[in-house]
N, C-alpha and C. Protein backbone atom coordinates (compact mmCIF):
# COMPACT_ATOMS: atom_id res chain seq x y z
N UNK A 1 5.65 -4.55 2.13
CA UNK A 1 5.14 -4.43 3.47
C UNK A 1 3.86 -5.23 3.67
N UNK A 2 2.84 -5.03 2.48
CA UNK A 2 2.24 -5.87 2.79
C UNK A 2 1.86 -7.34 3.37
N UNK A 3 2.85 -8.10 2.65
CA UNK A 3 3.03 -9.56 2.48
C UNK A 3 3.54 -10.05 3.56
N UNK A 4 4.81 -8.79 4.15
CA UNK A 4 5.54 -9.17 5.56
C UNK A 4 4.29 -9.28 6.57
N UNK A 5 3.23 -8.37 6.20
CA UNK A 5 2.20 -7.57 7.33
C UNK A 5 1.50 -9.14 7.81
N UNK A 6 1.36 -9.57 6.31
CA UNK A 6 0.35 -10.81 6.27
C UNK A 6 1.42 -11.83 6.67
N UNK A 7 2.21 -12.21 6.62
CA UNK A 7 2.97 -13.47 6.78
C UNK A 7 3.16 -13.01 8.67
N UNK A 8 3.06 -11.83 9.04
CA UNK A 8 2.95 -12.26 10.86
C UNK A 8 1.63 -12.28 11.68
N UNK A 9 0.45 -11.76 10.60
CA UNK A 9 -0.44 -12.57 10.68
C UNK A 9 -0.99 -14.20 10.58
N UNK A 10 -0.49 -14.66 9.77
CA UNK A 10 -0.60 -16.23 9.63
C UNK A 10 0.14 -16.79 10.65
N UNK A 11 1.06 -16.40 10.83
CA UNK A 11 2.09 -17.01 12.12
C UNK A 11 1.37 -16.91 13.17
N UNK A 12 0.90 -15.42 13.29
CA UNK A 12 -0.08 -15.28 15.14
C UNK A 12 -1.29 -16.42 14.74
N UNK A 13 -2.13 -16.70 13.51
CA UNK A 13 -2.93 -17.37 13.71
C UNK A 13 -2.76 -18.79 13.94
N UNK A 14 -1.43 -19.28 13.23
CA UNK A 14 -1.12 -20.78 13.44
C UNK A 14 -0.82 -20.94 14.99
N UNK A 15 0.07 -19.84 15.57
CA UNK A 15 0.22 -20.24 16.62
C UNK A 15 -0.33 -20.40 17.89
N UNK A 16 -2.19 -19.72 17.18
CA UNK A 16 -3.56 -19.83 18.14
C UNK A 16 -4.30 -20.81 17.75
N UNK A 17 -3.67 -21.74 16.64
CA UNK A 17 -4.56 -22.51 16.14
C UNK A 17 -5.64 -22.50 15.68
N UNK A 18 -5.76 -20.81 14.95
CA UNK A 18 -6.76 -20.52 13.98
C UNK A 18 -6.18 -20.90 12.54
N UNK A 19 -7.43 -20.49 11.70
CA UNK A 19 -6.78 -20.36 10.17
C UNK A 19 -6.36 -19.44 9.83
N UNK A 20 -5.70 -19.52 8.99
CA UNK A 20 -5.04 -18.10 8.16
C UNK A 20 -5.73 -17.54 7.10
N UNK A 21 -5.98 -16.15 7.50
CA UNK A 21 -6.67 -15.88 6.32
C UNK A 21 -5.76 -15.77 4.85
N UNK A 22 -6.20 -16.15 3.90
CA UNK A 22 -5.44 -15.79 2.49
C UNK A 22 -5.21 -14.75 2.38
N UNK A 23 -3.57 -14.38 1.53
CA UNK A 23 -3.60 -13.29 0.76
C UNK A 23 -4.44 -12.62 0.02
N UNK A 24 -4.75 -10.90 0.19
CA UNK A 24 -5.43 -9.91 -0.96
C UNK A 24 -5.04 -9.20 -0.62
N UNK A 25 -4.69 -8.80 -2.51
CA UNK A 25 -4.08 -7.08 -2.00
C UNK A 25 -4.31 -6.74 -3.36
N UNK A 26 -4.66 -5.17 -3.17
CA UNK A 26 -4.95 -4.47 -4.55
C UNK A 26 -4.70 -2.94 -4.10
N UNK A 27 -4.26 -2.65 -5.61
CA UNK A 27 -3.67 -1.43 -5.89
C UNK A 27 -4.47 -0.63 -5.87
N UNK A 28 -3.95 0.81 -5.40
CA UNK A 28 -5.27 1.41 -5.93
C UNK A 28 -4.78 2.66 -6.61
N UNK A 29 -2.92 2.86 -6.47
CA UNK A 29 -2.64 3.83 -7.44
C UNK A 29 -1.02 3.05 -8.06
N UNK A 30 -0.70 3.61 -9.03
CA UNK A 30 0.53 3.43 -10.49
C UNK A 30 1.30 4.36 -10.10
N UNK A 31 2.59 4.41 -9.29
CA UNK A 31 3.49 5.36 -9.57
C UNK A 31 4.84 5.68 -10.06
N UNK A 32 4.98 6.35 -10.88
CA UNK A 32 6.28 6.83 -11.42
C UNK A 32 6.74 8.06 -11.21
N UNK A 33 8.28 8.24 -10.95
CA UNK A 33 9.16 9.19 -10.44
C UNK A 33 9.39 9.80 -12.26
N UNK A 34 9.53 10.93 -12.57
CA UNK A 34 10.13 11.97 -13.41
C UNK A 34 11.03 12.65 -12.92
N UNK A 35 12.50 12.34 -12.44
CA UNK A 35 13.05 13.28 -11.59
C UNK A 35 13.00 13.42 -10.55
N UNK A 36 13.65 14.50 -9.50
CA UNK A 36 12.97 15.56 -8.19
C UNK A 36 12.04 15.87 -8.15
N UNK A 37 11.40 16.42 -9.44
CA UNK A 37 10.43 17.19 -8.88
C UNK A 37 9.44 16.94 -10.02
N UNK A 38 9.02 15.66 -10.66
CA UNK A 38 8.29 15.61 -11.48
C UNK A 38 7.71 13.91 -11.32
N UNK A 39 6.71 13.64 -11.12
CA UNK A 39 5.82 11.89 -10.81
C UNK A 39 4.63 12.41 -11.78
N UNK A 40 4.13 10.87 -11.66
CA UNK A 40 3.17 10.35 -12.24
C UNK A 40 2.18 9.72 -12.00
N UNK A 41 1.07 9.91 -11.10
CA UNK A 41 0.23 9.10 -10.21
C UNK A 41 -1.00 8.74 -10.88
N UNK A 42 -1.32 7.30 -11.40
CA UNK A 42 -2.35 7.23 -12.34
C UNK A 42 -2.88 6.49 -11.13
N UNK A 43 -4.57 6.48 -11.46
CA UNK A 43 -5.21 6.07 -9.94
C UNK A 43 -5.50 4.78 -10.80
N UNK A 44 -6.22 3.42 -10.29
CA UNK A 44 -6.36 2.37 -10.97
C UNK A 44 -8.17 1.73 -10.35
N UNK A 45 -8.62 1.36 -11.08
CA UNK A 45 -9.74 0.16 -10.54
C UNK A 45 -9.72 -0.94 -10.21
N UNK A 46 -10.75 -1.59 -9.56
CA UNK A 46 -10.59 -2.89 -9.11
C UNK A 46 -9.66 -3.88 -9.64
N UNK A 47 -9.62 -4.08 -10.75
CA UNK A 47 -9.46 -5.01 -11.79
C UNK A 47 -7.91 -4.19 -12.92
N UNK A 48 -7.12 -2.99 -11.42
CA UNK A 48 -6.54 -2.19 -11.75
C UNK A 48 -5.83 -2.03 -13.20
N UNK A 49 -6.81 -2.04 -13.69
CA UNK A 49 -6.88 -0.77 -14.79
C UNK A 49 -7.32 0.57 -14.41
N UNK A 50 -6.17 1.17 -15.81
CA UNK A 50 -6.17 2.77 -15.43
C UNK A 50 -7.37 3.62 -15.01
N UNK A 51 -7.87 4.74 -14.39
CA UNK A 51 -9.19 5.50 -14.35
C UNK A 51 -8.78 6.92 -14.93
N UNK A 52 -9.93 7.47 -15.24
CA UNK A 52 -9.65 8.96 -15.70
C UNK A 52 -8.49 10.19 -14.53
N UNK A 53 -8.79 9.30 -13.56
CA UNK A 53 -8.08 10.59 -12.41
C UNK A 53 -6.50 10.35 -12.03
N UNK A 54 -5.41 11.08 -12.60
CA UNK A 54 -4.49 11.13 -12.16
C UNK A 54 -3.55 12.59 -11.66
N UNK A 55 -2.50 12.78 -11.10
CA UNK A 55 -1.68 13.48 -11.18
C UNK A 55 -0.24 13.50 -11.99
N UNK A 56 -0.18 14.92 -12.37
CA UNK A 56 1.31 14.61 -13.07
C UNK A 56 2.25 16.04 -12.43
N UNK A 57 2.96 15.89 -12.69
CA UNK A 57 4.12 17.22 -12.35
C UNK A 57 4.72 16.97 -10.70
N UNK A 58 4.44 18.47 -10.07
CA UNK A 58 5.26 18.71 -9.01
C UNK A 58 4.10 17.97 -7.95
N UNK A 59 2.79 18.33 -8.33
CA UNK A 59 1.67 17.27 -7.61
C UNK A 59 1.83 15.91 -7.46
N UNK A 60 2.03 14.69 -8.67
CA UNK A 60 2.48 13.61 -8.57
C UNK A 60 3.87 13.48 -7.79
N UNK A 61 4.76 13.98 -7.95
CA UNK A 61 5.72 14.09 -7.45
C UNK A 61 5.45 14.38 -5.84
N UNK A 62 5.06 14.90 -5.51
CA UNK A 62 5.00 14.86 -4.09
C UNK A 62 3.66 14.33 -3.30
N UNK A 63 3.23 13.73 -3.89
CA UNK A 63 2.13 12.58 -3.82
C UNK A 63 3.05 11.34 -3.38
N UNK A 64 3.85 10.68 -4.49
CA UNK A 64 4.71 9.65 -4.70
C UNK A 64 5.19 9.87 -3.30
N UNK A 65 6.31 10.82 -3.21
CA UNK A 65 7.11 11.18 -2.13
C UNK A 65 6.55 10.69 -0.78
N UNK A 66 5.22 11.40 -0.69
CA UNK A 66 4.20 11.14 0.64
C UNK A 66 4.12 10.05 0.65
N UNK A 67 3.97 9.34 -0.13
CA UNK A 67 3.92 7.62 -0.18
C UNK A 67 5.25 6.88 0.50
N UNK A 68 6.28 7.21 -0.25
CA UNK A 68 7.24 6.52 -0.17
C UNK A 68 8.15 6.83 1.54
N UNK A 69 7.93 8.22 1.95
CA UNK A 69 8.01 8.85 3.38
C UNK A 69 7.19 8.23 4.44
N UNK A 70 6.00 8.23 4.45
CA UNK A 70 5.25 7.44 5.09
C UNK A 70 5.38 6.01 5.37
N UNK A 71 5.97 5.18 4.38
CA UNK A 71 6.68 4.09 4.50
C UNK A 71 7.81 3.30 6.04
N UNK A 72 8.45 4.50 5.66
CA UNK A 72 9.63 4.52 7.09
C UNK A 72 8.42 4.86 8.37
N UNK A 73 8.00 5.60 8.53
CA UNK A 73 6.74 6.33 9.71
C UNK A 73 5.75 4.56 9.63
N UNK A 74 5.54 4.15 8.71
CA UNK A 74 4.74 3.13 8.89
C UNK A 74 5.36 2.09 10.06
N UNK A 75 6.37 1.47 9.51
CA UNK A 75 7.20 0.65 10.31
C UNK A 75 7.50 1.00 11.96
N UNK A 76 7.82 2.17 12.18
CA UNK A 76 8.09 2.83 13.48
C UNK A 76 6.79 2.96 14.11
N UNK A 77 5.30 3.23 13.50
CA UNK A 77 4.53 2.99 14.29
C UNK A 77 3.62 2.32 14.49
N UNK A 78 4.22 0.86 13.44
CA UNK A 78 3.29 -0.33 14.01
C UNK A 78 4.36 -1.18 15.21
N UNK A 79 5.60 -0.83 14.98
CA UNK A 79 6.21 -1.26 16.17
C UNK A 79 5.76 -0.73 17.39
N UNK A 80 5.32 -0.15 17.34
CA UNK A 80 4.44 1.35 18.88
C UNK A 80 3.35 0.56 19.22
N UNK A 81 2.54 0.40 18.09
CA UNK A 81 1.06 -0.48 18.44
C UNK A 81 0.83 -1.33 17.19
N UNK A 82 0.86 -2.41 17.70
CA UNK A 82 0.50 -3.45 16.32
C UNK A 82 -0.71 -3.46 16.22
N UNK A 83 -0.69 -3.30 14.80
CA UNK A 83 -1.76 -3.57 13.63
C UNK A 83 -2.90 -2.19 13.33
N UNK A 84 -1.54 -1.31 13.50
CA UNK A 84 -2.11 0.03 13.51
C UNK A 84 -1.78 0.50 11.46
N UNK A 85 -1.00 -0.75 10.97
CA UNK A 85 -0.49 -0.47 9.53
C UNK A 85 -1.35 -0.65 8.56
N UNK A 86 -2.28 0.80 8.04
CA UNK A 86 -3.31 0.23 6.89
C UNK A 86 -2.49 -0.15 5.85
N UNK A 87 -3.55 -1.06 4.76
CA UNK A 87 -3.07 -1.41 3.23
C UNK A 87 -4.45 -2.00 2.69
N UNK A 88 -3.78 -1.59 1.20
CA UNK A 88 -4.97 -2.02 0.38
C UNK A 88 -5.61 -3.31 0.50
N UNK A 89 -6.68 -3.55 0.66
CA UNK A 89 -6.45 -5.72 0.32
C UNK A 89 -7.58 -5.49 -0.52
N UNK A 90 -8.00 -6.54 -1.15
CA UNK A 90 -8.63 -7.00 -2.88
C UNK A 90 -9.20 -5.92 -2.06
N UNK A 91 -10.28 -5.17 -3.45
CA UNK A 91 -11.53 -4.70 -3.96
C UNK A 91 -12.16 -5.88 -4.36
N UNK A 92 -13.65 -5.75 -4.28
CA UNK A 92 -14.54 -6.03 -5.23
C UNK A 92 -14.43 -5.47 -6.37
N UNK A 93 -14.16 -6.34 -7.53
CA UNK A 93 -14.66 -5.65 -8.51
C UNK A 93 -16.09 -5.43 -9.32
C-alpha cells in the first residue's frame, strides 16, 4: 500500500509539474501469525532492529489481525477522502 500510496503521489506531482518526493518507508513492527489465535509482534527501531517490546499469544494475534483488518477499511476510506491513508515513512535513526 505504501508504494501504490507513493507512486499516485509522484503522478499528481508530475502532472503539476512539481518534483517527486522520493521513496521512505520504515517499519516499525515484525509480524508473524501462530495459527488463529496465536502472533508474534516484535516492535523494531529505526535501523529496524529488534527492541525489547513485543507481543506474543492471543495479544499478538489480534494485534496482527487489527493490522491486517484495517487494511481493507484503509482503502475504502481513502477513496472517501484522499490522503486520509497514514504509513510509516523513514525514521531518523
Amino acid at each position: 500500500m505504501p508504494m501504490g500510496y507513493h507512486a499516485a503521489g509522484v503522478l499528481a506531482a508530475l502532472v503539476k509539474g512539481d518534483e517527486p518526493q522520493p521513496f521512505a518507508f520504515g517499519f516499525m513492527v515484525r509480524m508473524m501469525s501462530l495459527g488463529r489465535r496465536r502472533g508474534l509482534v516484535q516492535f523494531v527501531d529505526a535501523h529496524d532492529q529488534p527492541t525489547t517490546r513485543f507481543l506474543t499469544g492471543r495479544a499478538g494475534a489480534m494485534f496482527k489481525e487489527s493490522i491486517c483488518r484495517s487494511t481493507v477499511v484503509a482503502f475504502y476510506l481513502e477513496r472517501k477522502v484522499t490522503g486520509l491513508y497514514p504509513w510509516s515513512h523513514a525514521r531518523k535513526a
